[in-house]
Protein backbone atom coordinates (compact mmCIF):
# COMPACT_ATOMS: atom_id res chain seq x y z
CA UNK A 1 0.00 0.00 0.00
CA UNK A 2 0.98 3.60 -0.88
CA UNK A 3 0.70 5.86 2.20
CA UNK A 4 0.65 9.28 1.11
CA UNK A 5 1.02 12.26 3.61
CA UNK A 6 -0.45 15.28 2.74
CA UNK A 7 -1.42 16.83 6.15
CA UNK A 8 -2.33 20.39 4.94
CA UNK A 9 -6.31 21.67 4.41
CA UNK A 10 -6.76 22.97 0.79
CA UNK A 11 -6.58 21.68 -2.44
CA UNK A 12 -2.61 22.07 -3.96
CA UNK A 13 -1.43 18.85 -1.92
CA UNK A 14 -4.64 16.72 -3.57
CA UNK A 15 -3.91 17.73 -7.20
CA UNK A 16 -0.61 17.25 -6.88
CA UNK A 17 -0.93 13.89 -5.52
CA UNK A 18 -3.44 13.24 -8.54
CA UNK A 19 -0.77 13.96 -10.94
CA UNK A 20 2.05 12.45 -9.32
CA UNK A 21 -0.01 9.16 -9.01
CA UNK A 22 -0.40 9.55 -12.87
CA UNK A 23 3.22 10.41 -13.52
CA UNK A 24 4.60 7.64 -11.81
CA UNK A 25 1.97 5.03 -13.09
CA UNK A 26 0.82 4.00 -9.33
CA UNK A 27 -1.38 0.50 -9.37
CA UNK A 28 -1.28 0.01 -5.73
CA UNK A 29 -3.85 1.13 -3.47
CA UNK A 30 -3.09 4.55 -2.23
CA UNK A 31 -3.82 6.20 1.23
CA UNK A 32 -3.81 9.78 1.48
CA UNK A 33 -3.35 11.15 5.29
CA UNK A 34 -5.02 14.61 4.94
CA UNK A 35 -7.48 16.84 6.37
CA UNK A 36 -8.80 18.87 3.60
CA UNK A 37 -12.68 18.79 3.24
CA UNK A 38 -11.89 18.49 -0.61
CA UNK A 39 -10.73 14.64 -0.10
CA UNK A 40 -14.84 14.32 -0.05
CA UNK A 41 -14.91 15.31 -3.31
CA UNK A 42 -14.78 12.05 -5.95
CA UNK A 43 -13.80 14.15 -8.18
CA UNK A 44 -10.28 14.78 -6.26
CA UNK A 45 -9.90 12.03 -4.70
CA UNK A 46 -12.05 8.98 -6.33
CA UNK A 47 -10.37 6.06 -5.84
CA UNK A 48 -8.33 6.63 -2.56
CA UNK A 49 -8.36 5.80 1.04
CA UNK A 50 -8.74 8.64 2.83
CA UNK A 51 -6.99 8.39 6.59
CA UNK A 52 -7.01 11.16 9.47
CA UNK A 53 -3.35 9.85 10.56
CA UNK A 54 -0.71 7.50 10.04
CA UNK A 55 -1.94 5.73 12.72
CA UNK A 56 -2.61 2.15 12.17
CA UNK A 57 -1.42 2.55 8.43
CA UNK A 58 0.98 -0.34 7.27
CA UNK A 59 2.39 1.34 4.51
CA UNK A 60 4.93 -0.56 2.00
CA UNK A 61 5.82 2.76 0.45
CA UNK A 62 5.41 6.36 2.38
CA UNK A 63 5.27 9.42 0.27
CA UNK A 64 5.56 12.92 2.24
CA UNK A 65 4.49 15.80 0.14
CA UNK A 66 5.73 19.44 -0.23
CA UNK A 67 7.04 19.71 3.75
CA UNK A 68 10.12 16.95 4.48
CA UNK A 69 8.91 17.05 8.39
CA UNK A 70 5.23 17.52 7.86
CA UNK A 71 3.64 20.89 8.02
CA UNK A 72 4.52 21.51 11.36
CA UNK A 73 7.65 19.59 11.60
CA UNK A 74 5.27 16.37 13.44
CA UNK A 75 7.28 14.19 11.21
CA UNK A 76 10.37 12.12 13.23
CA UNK A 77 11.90 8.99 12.54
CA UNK A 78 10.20 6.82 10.70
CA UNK A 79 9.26 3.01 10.64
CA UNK A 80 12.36 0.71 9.37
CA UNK A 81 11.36 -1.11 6.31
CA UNK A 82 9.43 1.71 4.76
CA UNK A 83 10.35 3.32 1.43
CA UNK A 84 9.89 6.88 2.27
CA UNK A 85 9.79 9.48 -0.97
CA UNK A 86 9.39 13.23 -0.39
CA UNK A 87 7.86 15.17 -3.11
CA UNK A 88 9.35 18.72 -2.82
CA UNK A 89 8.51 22.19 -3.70
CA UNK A 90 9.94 25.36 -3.02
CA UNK A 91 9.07 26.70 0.52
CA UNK A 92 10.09 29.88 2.29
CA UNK A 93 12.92 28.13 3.59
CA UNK A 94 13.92 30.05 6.62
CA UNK A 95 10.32 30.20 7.92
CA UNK A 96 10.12 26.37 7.58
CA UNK A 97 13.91 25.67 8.75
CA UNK A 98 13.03 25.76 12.61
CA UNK A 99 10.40 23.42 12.41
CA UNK A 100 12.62 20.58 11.68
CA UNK A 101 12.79 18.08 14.40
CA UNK A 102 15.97 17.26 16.17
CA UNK A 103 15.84 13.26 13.87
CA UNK A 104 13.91 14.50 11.04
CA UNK A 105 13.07 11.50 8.64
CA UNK A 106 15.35 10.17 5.95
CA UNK A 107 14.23 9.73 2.49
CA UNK A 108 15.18 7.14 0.07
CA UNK A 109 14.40 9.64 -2.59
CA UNK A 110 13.26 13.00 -3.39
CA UNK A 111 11.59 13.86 -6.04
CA UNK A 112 11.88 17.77 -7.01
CA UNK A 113 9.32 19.12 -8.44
CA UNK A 114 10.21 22.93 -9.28
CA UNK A 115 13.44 25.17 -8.56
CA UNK A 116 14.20 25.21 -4.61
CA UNK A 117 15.85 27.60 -2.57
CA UNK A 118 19.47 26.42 -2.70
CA UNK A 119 19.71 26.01 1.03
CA UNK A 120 16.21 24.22 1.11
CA UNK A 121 18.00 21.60 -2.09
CA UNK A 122 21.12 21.75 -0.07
CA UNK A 123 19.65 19.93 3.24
CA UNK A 124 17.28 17.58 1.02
CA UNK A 125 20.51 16.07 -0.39
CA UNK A 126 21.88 15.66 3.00
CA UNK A 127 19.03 13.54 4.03
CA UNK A 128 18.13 11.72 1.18
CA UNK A 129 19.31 8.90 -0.46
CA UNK A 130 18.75 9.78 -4.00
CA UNK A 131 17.59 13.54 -5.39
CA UNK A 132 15.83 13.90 -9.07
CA UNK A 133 13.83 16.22 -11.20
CA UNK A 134 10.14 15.27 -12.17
CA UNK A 135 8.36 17.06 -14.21
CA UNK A 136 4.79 15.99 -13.48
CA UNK A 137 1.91 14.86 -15.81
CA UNK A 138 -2.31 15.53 -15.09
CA UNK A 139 -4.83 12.86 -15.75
CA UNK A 140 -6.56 13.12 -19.42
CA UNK A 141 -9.67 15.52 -18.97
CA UNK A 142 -11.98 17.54 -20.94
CA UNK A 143 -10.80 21.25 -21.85
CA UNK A 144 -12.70 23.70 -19.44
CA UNK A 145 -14.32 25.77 -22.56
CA UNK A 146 -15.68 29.28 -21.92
CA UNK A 147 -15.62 32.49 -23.77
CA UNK A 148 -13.46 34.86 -22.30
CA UNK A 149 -11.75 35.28 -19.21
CA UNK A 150 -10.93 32.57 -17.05
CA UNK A 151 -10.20 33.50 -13.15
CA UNK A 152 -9.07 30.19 -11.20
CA UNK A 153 -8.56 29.67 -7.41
CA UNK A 154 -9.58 27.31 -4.70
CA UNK A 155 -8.27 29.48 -1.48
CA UNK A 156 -10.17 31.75 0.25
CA UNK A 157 -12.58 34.29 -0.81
CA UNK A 158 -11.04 37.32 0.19
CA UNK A 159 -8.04 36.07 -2.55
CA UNK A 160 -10.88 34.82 -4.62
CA UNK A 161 -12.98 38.50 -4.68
CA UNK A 162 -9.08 40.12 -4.81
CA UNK A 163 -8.43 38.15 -8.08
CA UNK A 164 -11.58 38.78 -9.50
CA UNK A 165 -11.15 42.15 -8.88
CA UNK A 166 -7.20 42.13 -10.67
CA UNK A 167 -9.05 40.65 -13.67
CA UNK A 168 -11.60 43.19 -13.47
CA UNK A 169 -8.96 46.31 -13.64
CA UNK A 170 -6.66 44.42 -16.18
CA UNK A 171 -9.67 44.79 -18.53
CA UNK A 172 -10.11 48.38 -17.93
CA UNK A 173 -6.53 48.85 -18.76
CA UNK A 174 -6.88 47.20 -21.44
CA UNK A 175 -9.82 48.99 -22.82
CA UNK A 176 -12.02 45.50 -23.35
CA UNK A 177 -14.90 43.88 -21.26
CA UNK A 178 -14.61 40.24 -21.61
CA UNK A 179 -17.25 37.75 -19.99
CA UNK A 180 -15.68 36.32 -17.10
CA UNK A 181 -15.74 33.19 -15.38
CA UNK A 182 -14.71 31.97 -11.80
CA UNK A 183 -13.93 28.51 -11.22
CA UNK A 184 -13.31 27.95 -7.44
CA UNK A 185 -15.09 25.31 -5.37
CA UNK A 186 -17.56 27.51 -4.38
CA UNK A 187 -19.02 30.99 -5.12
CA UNK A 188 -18.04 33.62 -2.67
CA UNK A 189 -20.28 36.23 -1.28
CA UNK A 190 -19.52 39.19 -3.34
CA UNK A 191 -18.98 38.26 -6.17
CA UNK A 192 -19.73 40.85 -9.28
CA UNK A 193 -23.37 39.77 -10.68
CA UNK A 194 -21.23 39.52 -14.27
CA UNK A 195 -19.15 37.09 -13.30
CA UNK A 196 -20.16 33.60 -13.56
CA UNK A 197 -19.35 30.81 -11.20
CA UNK A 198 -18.30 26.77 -11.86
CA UNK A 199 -17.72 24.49 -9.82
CA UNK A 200 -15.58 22.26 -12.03
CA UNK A 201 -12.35 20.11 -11.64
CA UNK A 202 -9.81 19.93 -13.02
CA UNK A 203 -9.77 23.64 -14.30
CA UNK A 204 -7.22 22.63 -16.83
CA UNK A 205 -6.49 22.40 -19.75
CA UNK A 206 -8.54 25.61 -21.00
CA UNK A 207 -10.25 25.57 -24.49
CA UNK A 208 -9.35 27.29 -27.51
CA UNK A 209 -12.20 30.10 -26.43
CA UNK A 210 -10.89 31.26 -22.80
CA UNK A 211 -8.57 34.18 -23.89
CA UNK A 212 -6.81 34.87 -20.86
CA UNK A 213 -6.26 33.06 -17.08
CA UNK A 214 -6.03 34.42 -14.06
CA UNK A 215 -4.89 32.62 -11.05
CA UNK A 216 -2.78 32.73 -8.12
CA UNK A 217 0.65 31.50 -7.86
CA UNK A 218 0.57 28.43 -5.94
CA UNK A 219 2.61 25.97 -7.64
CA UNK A 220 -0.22 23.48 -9.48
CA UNK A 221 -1.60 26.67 -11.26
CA UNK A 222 1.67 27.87 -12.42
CA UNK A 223 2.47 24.42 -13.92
CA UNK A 224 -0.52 23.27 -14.92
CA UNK A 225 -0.84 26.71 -17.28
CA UNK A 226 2.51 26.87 -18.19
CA UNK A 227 1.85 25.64 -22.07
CA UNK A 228 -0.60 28.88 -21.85
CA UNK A 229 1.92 31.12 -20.53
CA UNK A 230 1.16 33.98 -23.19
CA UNK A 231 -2.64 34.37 -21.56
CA UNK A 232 -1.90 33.33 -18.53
CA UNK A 233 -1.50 35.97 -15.11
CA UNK A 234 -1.10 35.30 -11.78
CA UNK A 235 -1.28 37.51 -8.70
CA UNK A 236 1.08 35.82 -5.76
CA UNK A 237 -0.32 35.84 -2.53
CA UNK A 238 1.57 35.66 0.43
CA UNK A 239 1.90 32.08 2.85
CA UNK A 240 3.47 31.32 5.66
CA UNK A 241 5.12 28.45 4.12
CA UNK A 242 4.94 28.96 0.37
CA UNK A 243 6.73 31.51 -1.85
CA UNK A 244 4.40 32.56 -4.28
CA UNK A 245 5.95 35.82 -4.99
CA UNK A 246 9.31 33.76 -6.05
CA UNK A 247 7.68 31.19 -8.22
CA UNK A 248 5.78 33.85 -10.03
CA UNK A 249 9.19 36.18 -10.64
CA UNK A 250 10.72 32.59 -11.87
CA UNK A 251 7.49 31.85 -14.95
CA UNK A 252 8.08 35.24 -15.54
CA UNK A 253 11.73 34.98 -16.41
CA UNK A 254 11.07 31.59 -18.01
CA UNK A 255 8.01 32.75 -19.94
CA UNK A 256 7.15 30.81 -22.73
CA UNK A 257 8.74 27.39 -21.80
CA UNK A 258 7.80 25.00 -19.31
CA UNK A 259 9.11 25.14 -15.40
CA UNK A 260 11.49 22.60 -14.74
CA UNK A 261 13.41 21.44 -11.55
């Protein structure tokens, strides 16, 4: 069994997991330890386990995503006998540094998933057994197909009505009034009469009639539009633990080919 630990509430750690499980051609049954409300979603999650801890889980393979000691640094030694992978992306490395238990966990192999901060790379060599680039694959799905602009988030609403409202200005800039669409999980209090809401997953890939995407900059947005790079904009947002604001500066320098590790 595939034991995945994903112990963070919104939706970046599921998708990721959902393409990483695709990537890497996973037959096994899979486990994912999280606590997001959108592992109730088939959509997301169809076909997994869903556990509240690693309690009681006899795992053959353990797969820690995004934070190599959990999100709070919960994450010590682990079981012998376990093949522990870490899927990494870049943190704010010196806010997430102190969290790391005295006998954090050794991994048998990292996989790294975007550029890292080179002190964050630095200390994932030291503990792992094995370090290598993957550049991850989605499931197949059905282009999302609207006319116009396409605005794309799952976090909260203020982020959700301050995106909207980014679109809303680039347009008036721009000296155009596009139809707009929001896709987010749900549709936030607030939001402009003119702007529809979906609730559809995946948001990606877009069809040939969305002209431009807006979305934050948490990683599975910037990689998942990076092939769309000339209509897409993002609008980082700041996190505790992730570094929006350097991911976006890097697809900016990079615009126009894919991110890579």
């Amino acid at each position: 069994m595939i034991v995945c630990y994903a112990h963070g509430d919104g939706l970046g750690h599921l998708t990721r997991l959902r393409a990483v499980r695709h990537t890497l051609a996973w037959d096994d049954e899979v486990t994912v330890v999280t606590r997001s409300p959108h592992a109730r979603d088939p959509r997301i999650a169809g076909g997994w386990r869903i556990a509240a801890s690693l309690d009681g889980l006899a795992a053959d393979d353990l797969v820690v995503d995004a934070f190599p000691a959990g999100l709070q640094g919960e994450l010590r030694r682990l079981p012998d006998g376990v093949r522990v992978t870490h899927l990494a992306r870049r943190l704010r490395w010196d806010a997430y540094r102190p969290l790391l238990p005295a006998a954090p966990p050794r991994f048998g192999r990292t996989y790294v998933l975007e550029p890292l901060e080179p002190a964050h790379e630095e200390y994932l060599r030291a503990v792992s057994d094995e370090v290598a680039p993957l550049r991850l694959a989605d499931p197949p799905a059905e282009p999302l197909d609207v006319d116009g602009w396409l605005i794309v988030h799952g976090g909260p609403a203020a982020e959700i009505l301050e995106l909207v409202a980014y679109a809303r200005d680039m347009a008036a800039l721009e000296g155009v009034r596009p139809p707009m669409a929001l896709v987010s999980p749900r549709r936030p209090d607030g939001l402009p009469a003119d702007v529809a809401h979906l609730d559809a997953y995946p948001a990606c890939p877009p069809g040939p009639r969305v002209e431009r995407i807006v979305t934050a900059a948490g990683f599975n947005a910037v990689r998942q539009f990076a092939p769309w790079r000339d209509r897409h904009r993002m609008l980082p947002f700041p996190r505790s633990l992730d570094d929006q604001f350097a991911r976006a500066a890097h697809a900016a320098r990079t615009k126009g080919t894919p991110p890579s590790p």
